[in-house]
Protein backbone atom coordinates (compact mmCIF):
# COMPACT_ATOMS: atom_id res chain seq x y z
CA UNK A 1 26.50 6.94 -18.15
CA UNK A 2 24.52 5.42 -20.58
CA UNK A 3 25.93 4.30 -23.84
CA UNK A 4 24.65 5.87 -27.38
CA UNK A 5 23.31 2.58 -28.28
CA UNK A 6 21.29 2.19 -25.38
CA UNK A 7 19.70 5.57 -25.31
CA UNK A 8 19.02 4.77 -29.50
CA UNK A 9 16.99 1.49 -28.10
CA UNK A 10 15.33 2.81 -25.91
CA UNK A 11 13.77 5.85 -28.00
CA UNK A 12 13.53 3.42 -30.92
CA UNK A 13 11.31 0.87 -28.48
CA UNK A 14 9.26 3.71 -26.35
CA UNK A 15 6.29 4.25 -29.41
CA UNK A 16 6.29 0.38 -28.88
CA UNK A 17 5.40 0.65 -25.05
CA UNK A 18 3.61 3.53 -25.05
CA UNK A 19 1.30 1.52 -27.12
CA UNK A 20 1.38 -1.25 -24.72
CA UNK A 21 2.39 0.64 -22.00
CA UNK A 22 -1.33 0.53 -19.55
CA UNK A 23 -0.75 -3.26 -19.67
CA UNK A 24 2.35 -3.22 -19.30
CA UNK A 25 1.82 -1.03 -16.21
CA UNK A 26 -1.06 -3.21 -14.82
CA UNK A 27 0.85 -6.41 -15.03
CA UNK A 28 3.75 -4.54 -13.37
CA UNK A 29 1.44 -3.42 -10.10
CA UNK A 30 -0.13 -6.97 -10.34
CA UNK A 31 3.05 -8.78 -9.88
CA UNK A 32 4.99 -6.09 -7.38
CA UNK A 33 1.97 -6.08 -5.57
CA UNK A 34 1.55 -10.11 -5.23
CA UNK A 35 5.36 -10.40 -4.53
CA UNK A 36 5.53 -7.78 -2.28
CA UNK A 37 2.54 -7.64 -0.35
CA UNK A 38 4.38 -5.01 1.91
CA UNK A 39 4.05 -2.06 -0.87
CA UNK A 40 0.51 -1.98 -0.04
CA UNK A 41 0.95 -0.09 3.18
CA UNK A 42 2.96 2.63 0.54
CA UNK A 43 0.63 2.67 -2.62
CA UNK A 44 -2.55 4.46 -2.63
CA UNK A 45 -5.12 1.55 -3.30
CA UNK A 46 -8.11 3.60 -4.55
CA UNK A 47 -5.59 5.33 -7.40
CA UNK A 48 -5.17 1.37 -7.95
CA UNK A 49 -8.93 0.52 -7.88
CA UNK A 50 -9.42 3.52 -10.58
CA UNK A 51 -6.44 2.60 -12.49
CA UNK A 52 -4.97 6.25 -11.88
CA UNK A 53 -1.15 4.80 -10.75
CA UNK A 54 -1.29 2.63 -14.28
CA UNK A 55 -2.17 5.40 -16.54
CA UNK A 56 0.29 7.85 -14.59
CA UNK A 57 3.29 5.43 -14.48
CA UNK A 58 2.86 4.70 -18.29
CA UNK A 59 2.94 8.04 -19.23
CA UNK A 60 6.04 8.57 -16.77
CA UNK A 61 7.97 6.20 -18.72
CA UNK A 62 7.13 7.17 -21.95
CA UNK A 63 8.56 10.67 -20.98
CA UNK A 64 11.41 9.78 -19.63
CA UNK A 65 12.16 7.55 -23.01
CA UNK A 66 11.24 10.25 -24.86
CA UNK A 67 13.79 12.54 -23.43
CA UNK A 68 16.16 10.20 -22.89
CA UNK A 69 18.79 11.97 -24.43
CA UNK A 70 18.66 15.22 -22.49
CA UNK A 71 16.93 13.98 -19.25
CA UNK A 72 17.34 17.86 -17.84
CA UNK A 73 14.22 18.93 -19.76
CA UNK A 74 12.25 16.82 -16.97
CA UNK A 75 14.26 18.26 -13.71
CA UNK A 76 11.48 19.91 -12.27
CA UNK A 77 9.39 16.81 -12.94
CA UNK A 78 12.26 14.58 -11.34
CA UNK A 79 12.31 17.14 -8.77
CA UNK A 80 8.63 16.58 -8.08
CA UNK A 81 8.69 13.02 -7.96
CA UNK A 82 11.80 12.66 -5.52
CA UNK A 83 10.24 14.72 -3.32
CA UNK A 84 7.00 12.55 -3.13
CA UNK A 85 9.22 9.86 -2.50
CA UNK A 86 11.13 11.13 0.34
CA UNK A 87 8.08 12.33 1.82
CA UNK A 88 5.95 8.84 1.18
CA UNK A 89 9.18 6.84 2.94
CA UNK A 90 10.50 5.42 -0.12
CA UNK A 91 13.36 3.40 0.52
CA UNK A 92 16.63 2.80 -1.84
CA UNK A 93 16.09 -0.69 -1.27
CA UNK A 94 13.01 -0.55 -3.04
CA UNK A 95 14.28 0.48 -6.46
CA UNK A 96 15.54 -2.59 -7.53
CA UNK A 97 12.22 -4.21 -6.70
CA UNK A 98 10.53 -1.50 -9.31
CA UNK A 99 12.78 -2.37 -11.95
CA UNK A 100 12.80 -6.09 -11.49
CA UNK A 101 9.35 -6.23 -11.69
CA UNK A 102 9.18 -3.32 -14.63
CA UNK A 103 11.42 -4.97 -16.65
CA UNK A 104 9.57 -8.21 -16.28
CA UNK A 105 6.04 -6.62 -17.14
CA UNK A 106 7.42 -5.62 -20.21
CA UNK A 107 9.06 -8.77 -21.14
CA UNK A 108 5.20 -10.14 -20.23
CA UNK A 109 3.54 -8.41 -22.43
CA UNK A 110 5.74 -8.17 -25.61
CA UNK A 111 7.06 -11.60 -25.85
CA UNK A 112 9.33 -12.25 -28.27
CA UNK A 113 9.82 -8.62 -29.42
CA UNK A 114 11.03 -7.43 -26.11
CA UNK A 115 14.83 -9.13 -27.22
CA UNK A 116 17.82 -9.36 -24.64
CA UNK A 117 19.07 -6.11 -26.18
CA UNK A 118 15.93 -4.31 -25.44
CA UNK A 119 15.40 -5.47 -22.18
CA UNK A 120 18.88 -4.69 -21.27
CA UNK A 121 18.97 -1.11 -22.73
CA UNK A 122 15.58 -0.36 -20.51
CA UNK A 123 17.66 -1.92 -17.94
CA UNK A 124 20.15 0.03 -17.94
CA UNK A 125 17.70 3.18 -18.32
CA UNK A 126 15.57 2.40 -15.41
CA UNK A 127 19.41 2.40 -13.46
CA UNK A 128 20.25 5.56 -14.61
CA UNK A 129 16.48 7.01 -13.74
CA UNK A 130 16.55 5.18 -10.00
CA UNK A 131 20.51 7.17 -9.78
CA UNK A 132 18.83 10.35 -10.16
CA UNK A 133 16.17 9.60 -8.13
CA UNK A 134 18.05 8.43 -5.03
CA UNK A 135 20.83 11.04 -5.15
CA UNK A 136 17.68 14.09 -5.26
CA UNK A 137 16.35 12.06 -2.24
CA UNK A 138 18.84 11.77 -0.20
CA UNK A 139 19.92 15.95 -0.54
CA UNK A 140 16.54 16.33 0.14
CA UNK A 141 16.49 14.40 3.36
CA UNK A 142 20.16 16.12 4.46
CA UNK A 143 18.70 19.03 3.88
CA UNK A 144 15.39 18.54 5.87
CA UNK A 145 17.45 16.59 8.86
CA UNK A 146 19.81 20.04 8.96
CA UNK A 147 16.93 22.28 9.95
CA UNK A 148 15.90 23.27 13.38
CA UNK A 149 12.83 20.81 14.05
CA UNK A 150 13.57 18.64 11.02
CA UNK A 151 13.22 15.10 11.00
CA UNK A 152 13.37 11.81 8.48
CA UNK A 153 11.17 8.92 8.46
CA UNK A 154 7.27 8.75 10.61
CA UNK A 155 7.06 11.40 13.49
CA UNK A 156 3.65 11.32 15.89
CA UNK A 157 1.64 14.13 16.20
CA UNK A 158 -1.75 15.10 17.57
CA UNK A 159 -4.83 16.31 16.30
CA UNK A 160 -5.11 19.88 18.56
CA UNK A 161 -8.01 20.91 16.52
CA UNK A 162 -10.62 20.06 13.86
CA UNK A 163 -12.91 23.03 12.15
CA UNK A 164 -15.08 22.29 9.73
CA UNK A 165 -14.33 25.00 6.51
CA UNK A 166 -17.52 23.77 4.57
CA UNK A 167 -19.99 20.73 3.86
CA UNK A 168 -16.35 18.99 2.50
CA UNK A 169 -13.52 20.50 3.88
CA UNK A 170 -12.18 20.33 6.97
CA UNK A 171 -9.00 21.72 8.73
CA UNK A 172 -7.15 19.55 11.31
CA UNK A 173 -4.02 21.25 13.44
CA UNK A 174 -1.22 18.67 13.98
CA UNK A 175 0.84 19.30 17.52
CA UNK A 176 4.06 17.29 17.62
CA UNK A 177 3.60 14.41 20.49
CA UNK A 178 7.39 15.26 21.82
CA UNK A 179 6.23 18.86 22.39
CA UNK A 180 9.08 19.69 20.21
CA UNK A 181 10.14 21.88 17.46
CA UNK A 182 8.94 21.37 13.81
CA UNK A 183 10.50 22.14 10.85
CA UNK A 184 9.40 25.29 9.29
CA UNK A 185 7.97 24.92 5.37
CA UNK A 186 7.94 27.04 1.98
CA UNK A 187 4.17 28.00 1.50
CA UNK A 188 2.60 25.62 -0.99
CA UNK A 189 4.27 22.45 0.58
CA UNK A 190 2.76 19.16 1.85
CA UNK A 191 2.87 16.53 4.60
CA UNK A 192 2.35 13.00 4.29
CA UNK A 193 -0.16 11.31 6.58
CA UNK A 194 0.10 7.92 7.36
CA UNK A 195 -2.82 6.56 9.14
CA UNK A 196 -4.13 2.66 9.09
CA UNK A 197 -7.51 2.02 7.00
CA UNK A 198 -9.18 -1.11 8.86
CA UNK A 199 -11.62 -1.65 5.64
CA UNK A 200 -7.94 -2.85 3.95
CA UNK A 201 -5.90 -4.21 7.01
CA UNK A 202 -3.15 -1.56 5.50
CA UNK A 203 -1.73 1.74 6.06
CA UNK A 204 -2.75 4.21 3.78
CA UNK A 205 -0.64 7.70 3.22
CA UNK A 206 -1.91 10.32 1.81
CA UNK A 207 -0.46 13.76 1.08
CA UNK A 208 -1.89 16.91 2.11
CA UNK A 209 -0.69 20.87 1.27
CA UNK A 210 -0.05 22.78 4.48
CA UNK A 211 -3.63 25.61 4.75
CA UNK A 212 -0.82 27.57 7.07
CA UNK A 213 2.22 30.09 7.12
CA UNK A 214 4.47 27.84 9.44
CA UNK A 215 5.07 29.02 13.11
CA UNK A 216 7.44 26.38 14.31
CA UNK A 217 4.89 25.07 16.17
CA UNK A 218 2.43 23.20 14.41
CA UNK A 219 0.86 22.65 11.43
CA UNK A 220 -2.56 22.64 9.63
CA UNK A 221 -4.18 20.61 6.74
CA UNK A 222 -7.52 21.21 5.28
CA UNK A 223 -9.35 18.04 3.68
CA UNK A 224 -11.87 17.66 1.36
CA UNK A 225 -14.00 14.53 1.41
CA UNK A 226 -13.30 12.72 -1.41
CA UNK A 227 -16.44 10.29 -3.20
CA UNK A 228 -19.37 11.94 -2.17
CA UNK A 229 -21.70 9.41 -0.90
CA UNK A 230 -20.98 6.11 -2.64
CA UNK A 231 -19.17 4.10 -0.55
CA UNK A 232 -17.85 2.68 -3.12
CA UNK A 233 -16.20 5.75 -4.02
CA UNK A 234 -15.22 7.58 -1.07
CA UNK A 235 -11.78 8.31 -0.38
CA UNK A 236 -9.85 6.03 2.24
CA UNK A 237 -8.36 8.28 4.18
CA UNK A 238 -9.96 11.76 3.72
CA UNK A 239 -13.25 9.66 4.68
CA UNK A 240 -11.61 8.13 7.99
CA UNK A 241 -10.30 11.95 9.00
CA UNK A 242 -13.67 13.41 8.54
CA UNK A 243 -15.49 10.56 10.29
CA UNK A 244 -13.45 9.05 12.99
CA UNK A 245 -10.28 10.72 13.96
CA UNK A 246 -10.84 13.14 16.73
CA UNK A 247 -9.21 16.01 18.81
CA UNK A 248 -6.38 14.17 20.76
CA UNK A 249 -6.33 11.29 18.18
CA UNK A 250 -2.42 10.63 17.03
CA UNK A 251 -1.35 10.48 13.87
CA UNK A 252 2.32 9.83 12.16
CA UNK A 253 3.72 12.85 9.67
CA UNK A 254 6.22 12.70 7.21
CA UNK A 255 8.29 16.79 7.18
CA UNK A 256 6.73 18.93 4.78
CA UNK A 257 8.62 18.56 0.94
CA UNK A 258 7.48 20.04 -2.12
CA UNK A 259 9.01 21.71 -5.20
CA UNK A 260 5.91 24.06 -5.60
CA UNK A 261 5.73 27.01 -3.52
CA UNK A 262 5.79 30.67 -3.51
CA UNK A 263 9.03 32.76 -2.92
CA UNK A 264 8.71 34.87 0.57
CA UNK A 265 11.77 36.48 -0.61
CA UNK A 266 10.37 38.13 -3.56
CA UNK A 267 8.94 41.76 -3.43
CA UNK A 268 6.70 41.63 -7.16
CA UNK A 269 3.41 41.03 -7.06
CA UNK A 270 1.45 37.04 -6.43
CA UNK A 271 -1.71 36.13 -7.88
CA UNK A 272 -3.16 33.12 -6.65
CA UNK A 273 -5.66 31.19 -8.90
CA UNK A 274 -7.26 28.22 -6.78
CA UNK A 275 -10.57 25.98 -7.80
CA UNK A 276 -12.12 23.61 -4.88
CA UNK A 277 -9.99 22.23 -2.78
CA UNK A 278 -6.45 23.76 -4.31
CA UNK A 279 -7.14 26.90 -2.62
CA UNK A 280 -5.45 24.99 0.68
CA UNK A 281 -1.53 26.00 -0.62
CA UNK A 282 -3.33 29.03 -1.78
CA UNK A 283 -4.37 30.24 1.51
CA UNK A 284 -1.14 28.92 3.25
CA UNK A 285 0.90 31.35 0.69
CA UNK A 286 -1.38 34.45 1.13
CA UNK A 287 -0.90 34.08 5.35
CA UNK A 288 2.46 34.01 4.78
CA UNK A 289 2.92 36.45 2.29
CA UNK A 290 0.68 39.23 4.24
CA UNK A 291 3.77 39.17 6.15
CA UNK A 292 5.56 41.55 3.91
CA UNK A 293 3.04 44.87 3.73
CA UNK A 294 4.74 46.14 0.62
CA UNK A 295 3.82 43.37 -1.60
CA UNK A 296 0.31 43.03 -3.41
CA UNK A 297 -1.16 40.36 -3.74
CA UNK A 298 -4.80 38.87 -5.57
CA UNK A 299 -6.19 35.98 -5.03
CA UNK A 300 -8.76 34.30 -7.85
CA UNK A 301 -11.03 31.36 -6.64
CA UNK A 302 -13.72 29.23 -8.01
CA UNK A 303 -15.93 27.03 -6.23
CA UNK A 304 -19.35 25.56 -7.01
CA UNK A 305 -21.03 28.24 -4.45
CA UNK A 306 -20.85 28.91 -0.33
CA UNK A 307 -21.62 25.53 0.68
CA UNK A 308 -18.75 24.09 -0.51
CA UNK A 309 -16.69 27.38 -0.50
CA UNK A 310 -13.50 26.65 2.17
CA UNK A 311 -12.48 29.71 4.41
CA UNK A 312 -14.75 32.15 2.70
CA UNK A 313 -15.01 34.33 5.73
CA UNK A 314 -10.98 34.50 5.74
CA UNK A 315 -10.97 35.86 2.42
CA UNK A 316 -13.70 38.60 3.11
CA UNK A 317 -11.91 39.54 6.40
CA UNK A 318 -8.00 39.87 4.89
CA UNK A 319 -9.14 41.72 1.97
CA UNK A 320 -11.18 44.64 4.58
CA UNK A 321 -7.98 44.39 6.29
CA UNK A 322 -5.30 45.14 4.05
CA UNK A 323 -5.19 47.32 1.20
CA UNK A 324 -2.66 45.47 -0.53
CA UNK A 325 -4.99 42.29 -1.14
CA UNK A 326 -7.82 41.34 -3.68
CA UNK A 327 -10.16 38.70 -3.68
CA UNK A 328 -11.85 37.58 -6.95
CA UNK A 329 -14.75 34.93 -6.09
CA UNK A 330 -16.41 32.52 -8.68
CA UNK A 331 -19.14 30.58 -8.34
CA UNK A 332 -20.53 28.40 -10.79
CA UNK A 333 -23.53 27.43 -9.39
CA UNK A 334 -24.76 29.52 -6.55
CA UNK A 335 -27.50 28.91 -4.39
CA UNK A 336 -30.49 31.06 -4.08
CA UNK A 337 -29.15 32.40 -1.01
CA UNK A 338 -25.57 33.36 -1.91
CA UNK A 339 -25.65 37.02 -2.94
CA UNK A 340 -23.58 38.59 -5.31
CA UNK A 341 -20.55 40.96 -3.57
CA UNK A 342 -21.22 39.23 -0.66
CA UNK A 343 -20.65 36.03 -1.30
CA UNK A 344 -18.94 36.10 -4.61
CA UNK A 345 -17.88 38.01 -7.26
CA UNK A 346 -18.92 36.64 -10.37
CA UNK A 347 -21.95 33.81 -11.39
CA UNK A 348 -19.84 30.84 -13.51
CA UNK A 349 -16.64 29.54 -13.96
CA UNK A 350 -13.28 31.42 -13.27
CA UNK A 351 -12.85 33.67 -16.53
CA UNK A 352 -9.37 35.31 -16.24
CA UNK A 353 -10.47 37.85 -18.69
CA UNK A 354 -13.27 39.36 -16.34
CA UNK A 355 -10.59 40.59 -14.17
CA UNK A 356 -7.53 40.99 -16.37
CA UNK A 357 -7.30 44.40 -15.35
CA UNK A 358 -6.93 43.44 -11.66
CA UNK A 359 -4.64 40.85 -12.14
CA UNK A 360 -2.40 42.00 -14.53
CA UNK A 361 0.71 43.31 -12.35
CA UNK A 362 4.11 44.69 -13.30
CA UNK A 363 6.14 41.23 -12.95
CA UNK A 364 3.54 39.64 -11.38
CA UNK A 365 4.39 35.37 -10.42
CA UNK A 366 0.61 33.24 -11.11
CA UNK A 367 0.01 30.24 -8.80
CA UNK A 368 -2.08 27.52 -9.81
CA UNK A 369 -3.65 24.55 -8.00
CA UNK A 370 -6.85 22.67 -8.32
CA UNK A 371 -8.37 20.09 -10.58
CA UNK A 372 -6.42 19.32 -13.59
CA UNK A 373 -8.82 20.95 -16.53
CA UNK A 374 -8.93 24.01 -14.29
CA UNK A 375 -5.13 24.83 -14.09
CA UNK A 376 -4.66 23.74 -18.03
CA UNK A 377 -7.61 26.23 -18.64
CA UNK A 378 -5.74 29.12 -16.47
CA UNK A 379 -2.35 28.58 -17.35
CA UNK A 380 -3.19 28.68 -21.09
CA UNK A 381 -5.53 31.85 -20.42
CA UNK A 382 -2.86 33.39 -18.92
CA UNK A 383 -0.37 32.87 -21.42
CA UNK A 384 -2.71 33.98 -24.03
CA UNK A 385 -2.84 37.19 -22.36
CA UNK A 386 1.05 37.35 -22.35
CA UNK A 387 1.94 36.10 -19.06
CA UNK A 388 5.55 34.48 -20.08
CA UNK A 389 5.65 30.64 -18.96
CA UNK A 390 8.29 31.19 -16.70
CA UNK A 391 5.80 33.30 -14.49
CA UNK A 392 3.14 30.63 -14.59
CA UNK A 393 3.31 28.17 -11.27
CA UNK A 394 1.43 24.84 -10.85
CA UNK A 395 1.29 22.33 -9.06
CA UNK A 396 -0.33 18.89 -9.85
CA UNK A 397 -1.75 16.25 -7.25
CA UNK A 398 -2.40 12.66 -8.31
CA UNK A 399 -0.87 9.38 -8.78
CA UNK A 400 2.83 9.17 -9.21
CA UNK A 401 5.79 6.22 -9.25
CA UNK A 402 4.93 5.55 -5.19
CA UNK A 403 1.15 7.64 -5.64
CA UNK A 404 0.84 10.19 -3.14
């Protein structure tokens, strides 16, 4: 439990470091990353190379400083974050390593001003965060290793399929290599992929949301090519599964974890609200969710036009197929070919107030995913048209403690 005093330090010293907090950060990677040369194979390099970990660690400890006092206001965030970590492998041993080289980033940077008090209250801090942490982890893990087809740690699988979805997304169907069970998943949940980059002599993992309702069986991703054509650019990973791994190739999965998904349980109505490549949870919630007849359901997308436009046809098909389901297609800048009401809906960006009327259901839940701007432009659209918060789901991919 952490003493009045320390919690006063630690909010009186947090405006300091949130000043100095990217350097802080960088000289914290820099000097993790040199001693342990080992973290590599857990960190996603190119979120390095951009400087997207730094800026998303800094701001992590600023918040957690911030609400210091009543860390419960961030329990869906710690939520989030332990299971990234669970899923990415971290290990309890590697806590101590975080704060030793944390705490000795700031001390770095500050110099004199970061005083044995200080440095002993953000001690103590980091403890208490790395507590929470590793006790969410480890019920998360029980939890997972209960289930029928559960697992901890790297399982091999193998690429039973690969279907292209568009010029950048493609969908890969993972078969356990033990011809086993696998653990069943919420809709909106990831995997972790580990696969070894040779351009970096390191593993890479990357995290993926299930494009699926689970079957026990298997499961399916759906990747989008990340960089375009600058080498320089491209993603790692996404650019070795599009190029080189093939049908029968083996890769190693972490079990699906993930505090955003929908609830199957539920009978009120889901809208889902997808842009790009977010419409992969999407998708996996509406297959599972067609399940229950009763239950109505829209779904909102927004893509750049058909080229680029992921399981198009599946939308198209559902909706003729069940009465219960609307689709609500955006695109912002169609090709000459793509014809309105057959292609999409609507020329431009997703406007929430075009289809109000549609989407507006008695008790309705909203799921968001896709690029940043787009879910902070939905979510406050939504609100403004007097969806409460509480009925507003998100979920945000990008670089974390351990990045995904």
């Amino acid at each position: 439990m952490l003493t009045q005093k320390t919690r006063e330090t630690v909010k009186a010293t947090a405006p300091v470091l949130a000043e100095h907090g990217y350097d802080i950060i960088k000289h914290f990677y820099r000097s993790m990353l040199d001693a342990h040369p080992e973290l590599k194979n857990v960190f996603n390099m190119r979120h390095q190379e951009r400087g997207q970990q730094q800026e998303a660690l800094a701001r992590a400890v600023y918040a957690y400083a911030a609400n210091i006092d009543d860390p419960s206001c961030l329990q869906a965030v710690l939520e989030g974050i332990a299971n990234k970590h669970v899923s990415l492998g971290v290990r309890p041993e590697q806590y101590p390593i975080v704060g030793e080289h944390l705490l000795g980033a700031i001390k770095a940077v500050l110099g004199d001003a970061a005083t044995d008090d200080i440095i002993s209250a953000w001690a103590q801090a980091y403890g208490n965060l790395a507590d929470i942490l590793m006790g969410l982890e480890s019920q998360l893990q029980e939890a997972t290793e209960r289930e029928q087809g559960g697992w901890t740690g790297w399982r091999e699988f193998v690429v039973a399929s690969k279907q292209p979805e568009s010029e950048v997304i493609t969908s890969f169907v993972l078969e356990p290599a033990d011809g086993q069970p696998v653990v069943n998943f919420e809709p909106g949940q990831y995997i972790s992929l580990a696969l070894q980059v040779p351009r970096l002599g390191l593993q890479q993992i990357r995290q993926y949301s299930l494009s699926d309702a689970p079957n026990g069986r298997s499961y399916r991703i759906s990747v989008k090519r990340e960089g375009g054509a600058d080498p320089a650019q491209q993603g790692y990973v996404s650019t070795l599964l599009h190029d080189q791994v093939q049908v029968g190739d083996k890769i190693r999965l972490a079990a699906p974890y993930g505090n955003f998904h929908i609830d199957v349980h539920a009978a009120t109505p889901v809208v889902l609200i997808s842009g790009g490549v977010g419409l992969t949870p999407m998708i996996s919630m509406l297959n599972r969710v067609l399940a229950s007849p009763d239950r109505d359901i829209v779904f909102v997308h927004g893509a750049r036009n058909s080229a680029v436009h992921a399981m198009k046809d599946h939308l198209r098909t559902t909706a003729a197929r069940h009465p219960n389901f609307n689709a609500f297609v955006f695109y912002s800048e169609p090709l000459p070919q793509d014809q309105p009401g057959r292609d999409f809906d609507f020329p431009g960006l997703v406007d929430i107030d075009r289809i109000a009327d549609a989407i507006m259901l008695p008790d309705a839940d909203y799921y968001i995913c896709g690029p940043i701007p787009f879910m902070r432009l939905q979510h406050d659209a939504l609100l403004a048209c007097g969806i409460r918060e509480s009925k507003v789901h998100y979920e945000v991919f990008g670089p974390d403690l351990f990045a995904e």
